[in-house]
PDB file of N, CA and C in Angstrom:
ATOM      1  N   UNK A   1       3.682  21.415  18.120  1.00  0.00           N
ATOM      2  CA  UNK A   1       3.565  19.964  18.035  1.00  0.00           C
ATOM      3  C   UNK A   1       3.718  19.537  16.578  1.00  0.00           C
ATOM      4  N   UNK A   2       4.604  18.254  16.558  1.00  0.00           N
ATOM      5  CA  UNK A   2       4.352  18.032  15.000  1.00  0.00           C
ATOM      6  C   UNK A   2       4.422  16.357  14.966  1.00  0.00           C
ATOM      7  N   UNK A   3       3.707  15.786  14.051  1.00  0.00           N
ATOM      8  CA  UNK A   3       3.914  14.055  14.182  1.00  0.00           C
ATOM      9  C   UNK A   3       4.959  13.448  14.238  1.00  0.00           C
ATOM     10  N   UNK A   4       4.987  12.676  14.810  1.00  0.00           N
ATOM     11  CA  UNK A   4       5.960  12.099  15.822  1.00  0.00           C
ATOM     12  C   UNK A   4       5.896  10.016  15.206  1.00  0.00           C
ATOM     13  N   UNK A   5       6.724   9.421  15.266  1.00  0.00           N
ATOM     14  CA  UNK A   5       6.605   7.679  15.449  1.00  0.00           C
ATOM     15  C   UNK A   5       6.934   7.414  16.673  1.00  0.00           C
ATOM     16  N   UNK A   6       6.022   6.533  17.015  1.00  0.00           N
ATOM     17  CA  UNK A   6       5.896   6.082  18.738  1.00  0.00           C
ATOM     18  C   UNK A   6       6.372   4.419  18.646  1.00  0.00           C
ATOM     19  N   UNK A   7       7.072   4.471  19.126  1.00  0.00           N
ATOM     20  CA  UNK A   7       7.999   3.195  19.187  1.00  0.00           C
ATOM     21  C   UNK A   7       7.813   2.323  20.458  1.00  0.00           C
ATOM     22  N   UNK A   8       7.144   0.751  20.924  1.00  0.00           N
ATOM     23  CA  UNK A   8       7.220   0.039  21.540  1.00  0.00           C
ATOM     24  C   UNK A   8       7.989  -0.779  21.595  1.00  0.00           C
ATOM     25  N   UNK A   9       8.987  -1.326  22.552  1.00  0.00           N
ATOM     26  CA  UNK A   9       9.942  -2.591  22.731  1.00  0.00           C
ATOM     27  C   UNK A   9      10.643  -2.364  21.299  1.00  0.00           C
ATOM     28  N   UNK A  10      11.138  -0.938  20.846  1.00  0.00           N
ATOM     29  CA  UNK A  10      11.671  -1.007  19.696  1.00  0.00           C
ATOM     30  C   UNK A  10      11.805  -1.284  18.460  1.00  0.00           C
ATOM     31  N   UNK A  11      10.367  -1.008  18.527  1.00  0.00           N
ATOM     32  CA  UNK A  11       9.344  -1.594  17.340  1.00  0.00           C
ATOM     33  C   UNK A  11       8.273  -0.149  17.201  1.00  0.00           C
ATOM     34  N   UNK A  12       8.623   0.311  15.935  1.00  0.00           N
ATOM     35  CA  UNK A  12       7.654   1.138  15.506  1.00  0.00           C
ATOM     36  C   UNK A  12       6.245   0.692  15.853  1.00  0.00           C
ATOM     37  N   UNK A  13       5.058   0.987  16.072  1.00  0.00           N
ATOM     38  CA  UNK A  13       3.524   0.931  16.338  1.00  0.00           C
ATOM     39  C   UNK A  13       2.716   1.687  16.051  1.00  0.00           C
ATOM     40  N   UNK A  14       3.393   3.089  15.882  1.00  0.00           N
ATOM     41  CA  UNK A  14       1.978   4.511  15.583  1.00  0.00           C
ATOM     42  C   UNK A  14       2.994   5.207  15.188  1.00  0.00           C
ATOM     43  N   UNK A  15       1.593   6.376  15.127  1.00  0.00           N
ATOM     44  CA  UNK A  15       2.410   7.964  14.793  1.00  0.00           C
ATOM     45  C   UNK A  15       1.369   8.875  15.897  1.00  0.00           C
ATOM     46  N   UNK A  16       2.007   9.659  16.272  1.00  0.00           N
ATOM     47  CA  UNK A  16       0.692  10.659  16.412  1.00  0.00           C
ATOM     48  C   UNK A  16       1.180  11.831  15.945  1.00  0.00           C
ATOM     49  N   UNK A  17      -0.055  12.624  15.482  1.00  0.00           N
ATOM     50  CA  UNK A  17      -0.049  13.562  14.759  1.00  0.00           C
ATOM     51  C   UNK A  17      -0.989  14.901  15.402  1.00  0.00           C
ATOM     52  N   UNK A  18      -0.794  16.089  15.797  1.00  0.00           N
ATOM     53  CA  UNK A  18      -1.392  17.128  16.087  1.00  0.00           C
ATOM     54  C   UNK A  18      -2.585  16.997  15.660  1.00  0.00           C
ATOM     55  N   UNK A  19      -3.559  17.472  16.950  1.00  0.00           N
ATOM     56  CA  UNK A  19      -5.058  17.267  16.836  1.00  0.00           C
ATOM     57  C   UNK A  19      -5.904  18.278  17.772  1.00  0.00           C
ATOM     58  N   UNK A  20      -6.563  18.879  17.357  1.00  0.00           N
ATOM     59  CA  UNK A  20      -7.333  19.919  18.427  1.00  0.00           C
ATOM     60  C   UNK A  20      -6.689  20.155  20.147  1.00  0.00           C
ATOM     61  N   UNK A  21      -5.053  20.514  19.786  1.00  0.00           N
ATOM     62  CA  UNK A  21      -4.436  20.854  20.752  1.00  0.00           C
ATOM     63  C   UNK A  21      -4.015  19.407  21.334  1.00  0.00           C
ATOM     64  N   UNK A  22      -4.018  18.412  21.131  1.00  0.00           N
ATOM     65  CA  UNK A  22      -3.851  17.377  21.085  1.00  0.00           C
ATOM     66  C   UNK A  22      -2.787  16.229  20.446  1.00  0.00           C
ATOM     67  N   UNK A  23      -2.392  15.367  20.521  1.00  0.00           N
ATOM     68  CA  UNK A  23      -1.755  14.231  19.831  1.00  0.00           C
ATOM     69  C   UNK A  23      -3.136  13.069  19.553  1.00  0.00           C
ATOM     70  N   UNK A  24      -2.997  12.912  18.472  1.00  0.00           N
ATOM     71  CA  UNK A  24      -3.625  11.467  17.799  1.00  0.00           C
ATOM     72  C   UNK A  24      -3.115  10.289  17.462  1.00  0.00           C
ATOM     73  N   UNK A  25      -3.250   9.031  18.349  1.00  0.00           N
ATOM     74  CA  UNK A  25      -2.439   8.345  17.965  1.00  0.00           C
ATOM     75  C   UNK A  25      -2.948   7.501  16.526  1.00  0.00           C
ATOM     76  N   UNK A  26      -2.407   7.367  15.432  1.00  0.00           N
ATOM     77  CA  UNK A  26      -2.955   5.988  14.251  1.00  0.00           C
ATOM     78  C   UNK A  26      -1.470   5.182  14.699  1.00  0.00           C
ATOM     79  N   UNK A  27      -2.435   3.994  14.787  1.00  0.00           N
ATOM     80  CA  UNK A  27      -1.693   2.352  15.365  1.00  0.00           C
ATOM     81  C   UNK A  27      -1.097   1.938  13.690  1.00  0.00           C
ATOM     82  N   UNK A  28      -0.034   1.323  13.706  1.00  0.00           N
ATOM     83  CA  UNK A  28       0.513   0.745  12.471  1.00  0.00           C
ATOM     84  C   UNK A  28       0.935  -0.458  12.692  1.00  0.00           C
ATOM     85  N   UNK A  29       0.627  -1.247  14.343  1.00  0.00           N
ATOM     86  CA  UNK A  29       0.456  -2.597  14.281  1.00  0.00           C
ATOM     87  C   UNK A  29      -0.808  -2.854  15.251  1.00  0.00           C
ATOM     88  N   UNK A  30      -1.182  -4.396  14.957  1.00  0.00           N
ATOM     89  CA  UNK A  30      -2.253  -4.676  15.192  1.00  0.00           C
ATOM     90  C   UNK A  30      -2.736  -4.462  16.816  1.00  0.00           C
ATOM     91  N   UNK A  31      -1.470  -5.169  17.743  1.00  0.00           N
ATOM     92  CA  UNK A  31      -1.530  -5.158  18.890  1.00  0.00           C
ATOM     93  C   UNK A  31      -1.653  -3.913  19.730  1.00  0.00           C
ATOM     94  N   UNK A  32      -1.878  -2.784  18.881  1.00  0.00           N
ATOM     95  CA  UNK A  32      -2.142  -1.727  19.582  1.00  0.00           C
ATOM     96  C   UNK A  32      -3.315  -0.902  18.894  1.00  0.00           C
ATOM     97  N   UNK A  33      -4.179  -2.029  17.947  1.00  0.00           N
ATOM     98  CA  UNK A  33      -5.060  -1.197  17.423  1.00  0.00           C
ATOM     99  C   UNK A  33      -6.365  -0.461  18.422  1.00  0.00           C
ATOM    100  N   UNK A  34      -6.884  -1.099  19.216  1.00  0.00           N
ATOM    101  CA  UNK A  34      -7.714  -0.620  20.226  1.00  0.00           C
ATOM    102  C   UNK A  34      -7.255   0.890  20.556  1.00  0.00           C
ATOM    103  N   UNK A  35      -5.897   1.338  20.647  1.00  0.00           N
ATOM    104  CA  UNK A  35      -5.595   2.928  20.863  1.00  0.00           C
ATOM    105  C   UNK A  35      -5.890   3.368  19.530  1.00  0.00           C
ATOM    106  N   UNK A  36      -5.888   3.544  18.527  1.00  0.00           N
ATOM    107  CA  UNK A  36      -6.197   3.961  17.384  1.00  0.00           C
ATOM    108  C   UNK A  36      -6.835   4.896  17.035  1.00  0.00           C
ATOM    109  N   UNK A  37      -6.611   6.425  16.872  1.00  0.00           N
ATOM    110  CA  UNK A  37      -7.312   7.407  17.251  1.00  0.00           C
ATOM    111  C   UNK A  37      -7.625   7.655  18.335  1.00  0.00           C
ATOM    112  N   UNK A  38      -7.296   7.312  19.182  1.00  0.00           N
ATOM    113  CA  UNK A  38      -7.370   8.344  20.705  1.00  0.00           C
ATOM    114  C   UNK A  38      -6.252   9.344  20.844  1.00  0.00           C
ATOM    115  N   UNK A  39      -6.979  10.369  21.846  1.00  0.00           N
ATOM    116  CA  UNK A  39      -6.092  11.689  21.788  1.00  0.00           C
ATOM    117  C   UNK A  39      -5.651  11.545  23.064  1.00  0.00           C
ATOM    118  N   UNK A  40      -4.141  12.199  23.224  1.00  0.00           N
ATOM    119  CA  UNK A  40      -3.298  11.992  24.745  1.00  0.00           C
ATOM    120  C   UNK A  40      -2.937  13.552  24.287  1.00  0.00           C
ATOM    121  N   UNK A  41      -2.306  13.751  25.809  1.00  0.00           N
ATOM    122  CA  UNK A  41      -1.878  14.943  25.995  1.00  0.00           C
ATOM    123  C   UNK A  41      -0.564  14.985  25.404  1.00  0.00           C
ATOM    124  N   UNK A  42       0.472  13.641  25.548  1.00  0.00           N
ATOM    125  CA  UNK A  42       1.672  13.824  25.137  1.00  0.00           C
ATOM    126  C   UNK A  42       1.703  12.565  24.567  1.00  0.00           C
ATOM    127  N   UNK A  43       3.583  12.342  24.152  1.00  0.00           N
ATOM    128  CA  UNK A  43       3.881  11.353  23.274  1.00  0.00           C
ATOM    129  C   UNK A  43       3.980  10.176  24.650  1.00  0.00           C
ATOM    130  N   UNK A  44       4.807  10.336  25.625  1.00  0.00           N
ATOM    131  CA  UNK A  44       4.676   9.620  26.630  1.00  0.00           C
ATOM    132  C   UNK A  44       3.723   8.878  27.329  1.00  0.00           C
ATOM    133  N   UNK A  45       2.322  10.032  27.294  1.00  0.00           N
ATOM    134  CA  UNK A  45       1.012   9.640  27.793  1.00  0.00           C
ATOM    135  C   UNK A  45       0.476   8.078  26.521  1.00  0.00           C
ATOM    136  N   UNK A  46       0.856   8.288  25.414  1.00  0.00           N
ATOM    137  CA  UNK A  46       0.646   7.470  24.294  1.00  0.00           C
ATOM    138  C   UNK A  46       1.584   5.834  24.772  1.00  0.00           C
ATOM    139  N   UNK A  47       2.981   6.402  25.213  1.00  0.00           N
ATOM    140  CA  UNK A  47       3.464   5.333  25.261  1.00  0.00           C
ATOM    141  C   UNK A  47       3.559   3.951  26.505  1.00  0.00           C
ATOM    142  N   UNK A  48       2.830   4.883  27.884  1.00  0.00           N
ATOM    143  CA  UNK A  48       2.091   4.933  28.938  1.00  0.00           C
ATOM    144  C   UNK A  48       1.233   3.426  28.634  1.00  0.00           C
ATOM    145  N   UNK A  49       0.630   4.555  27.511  1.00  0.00           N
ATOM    146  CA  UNK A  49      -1.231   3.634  27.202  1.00  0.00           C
ATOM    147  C   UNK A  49      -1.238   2.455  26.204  1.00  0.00           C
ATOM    148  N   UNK A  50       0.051   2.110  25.803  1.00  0.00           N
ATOM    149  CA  UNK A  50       0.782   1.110  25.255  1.00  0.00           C
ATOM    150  C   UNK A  50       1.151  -0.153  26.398  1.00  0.00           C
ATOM    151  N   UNK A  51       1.884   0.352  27.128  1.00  0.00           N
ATOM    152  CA  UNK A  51       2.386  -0.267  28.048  1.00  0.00           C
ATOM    153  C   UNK A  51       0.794  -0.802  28.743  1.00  0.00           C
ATOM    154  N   UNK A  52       0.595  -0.225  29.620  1.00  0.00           N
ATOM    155  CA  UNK A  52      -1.227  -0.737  29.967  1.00  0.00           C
ATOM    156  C   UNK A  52      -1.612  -1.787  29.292  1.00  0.00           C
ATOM    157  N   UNK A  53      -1.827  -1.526  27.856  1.00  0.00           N
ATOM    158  CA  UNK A  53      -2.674  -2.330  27.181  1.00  0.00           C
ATOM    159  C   UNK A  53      -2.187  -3.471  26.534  1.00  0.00           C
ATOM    160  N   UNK A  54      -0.320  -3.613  26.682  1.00  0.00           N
ATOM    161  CA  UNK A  54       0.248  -4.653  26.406  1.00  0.00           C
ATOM    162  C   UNK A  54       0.247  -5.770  27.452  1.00  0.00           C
ATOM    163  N   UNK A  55       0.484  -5.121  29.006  1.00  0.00           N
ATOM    164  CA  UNK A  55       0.586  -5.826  30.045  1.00  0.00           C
ATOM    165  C   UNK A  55      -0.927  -6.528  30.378  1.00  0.00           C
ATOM    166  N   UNK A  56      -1.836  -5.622  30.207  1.00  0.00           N
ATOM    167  CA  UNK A  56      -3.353  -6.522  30.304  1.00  0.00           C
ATOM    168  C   UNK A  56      -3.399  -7.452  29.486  1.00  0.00           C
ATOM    169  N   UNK A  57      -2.831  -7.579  28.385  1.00  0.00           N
ATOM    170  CA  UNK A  57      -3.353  -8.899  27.548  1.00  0.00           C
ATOM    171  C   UNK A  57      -2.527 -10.126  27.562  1.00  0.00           C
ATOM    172  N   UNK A  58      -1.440  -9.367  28.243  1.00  0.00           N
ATOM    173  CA  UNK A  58      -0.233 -10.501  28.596  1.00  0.00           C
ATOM    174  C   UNK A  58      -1.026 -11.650  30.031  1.00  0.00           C
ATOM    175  N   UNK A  59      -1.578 -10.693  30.851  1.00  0.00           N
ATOM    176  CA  UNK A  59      -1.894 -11.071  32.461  1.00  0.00           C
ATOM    177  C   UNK A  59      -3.297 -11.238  31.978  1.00  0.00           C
ATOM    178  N   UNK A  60      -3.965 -11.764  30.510  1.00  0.00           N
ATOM    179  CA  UNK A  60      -5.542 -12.038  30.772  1.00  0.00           C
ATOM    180  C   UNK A  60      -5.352 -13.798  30.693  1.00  0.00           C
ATOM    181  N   UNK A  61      -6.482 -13.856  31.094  1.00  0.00           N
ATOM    182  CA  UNK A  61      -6.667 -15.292  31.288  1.00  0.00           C
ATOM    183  C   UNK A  61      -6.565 -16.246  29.617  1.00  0.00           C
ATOM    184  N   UNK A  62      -5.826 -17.249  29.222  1.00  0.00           N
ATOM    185  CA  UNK A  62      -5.978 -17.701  27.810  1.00  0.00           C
ATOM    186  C   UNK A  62      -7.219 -18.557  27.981  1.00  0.00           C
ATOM    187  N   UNK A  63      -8.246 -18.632  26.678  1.00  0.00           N
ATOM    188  CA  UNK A  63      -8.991 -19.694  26.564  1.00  0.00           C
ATOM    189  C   UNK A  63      -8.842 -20.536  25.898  1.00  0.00           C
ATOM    190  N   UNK A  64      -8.658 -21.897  26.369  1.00  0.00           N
ATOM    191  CA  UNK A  64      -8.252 -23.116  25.667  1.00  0.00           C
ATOM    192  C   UNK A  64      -9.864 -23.685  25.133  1.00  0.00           C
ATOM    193  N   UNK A  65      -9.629 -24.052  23.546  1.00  0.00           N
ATOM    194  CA  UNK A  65     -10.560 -24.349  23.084  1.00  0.00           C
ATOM    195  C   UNK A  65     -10.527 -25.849  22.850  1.00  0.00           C
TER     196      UNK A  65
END
């Protein structure tokens, strides 16, 4: 395994980097900081957990202030 840039909608976002048999992701934009140091099995599983966490915030409810 060796660090890798994980690319969303073609847009750089992380890296992950080898970790106790593991990938680590560090986020390099904001919208994916919540993954930020979590460990996946693969680069895919990373880009997976991107997707998830883009589509939930797209489909959350807005609060109008």
């Amino acid at each position: 395994m060796q660090k890798q840039v994980i690319k969303f909608a073609g847009e750089p976002v992380g890296i992950v980097i080898p970790d106790e048999d593991r990938l680590k992701f560090i986020a390099v934009k904001f919208h994916v900081i919540d993954l930020d140091e979590q460990r996946f099995d693969s680069a895919d599983d990373v880009r997976l957990a991107i997707s998830k966490l883009v589509a939930s915030r797209n489909s959350a409810p807005v609060a109008h202030v």
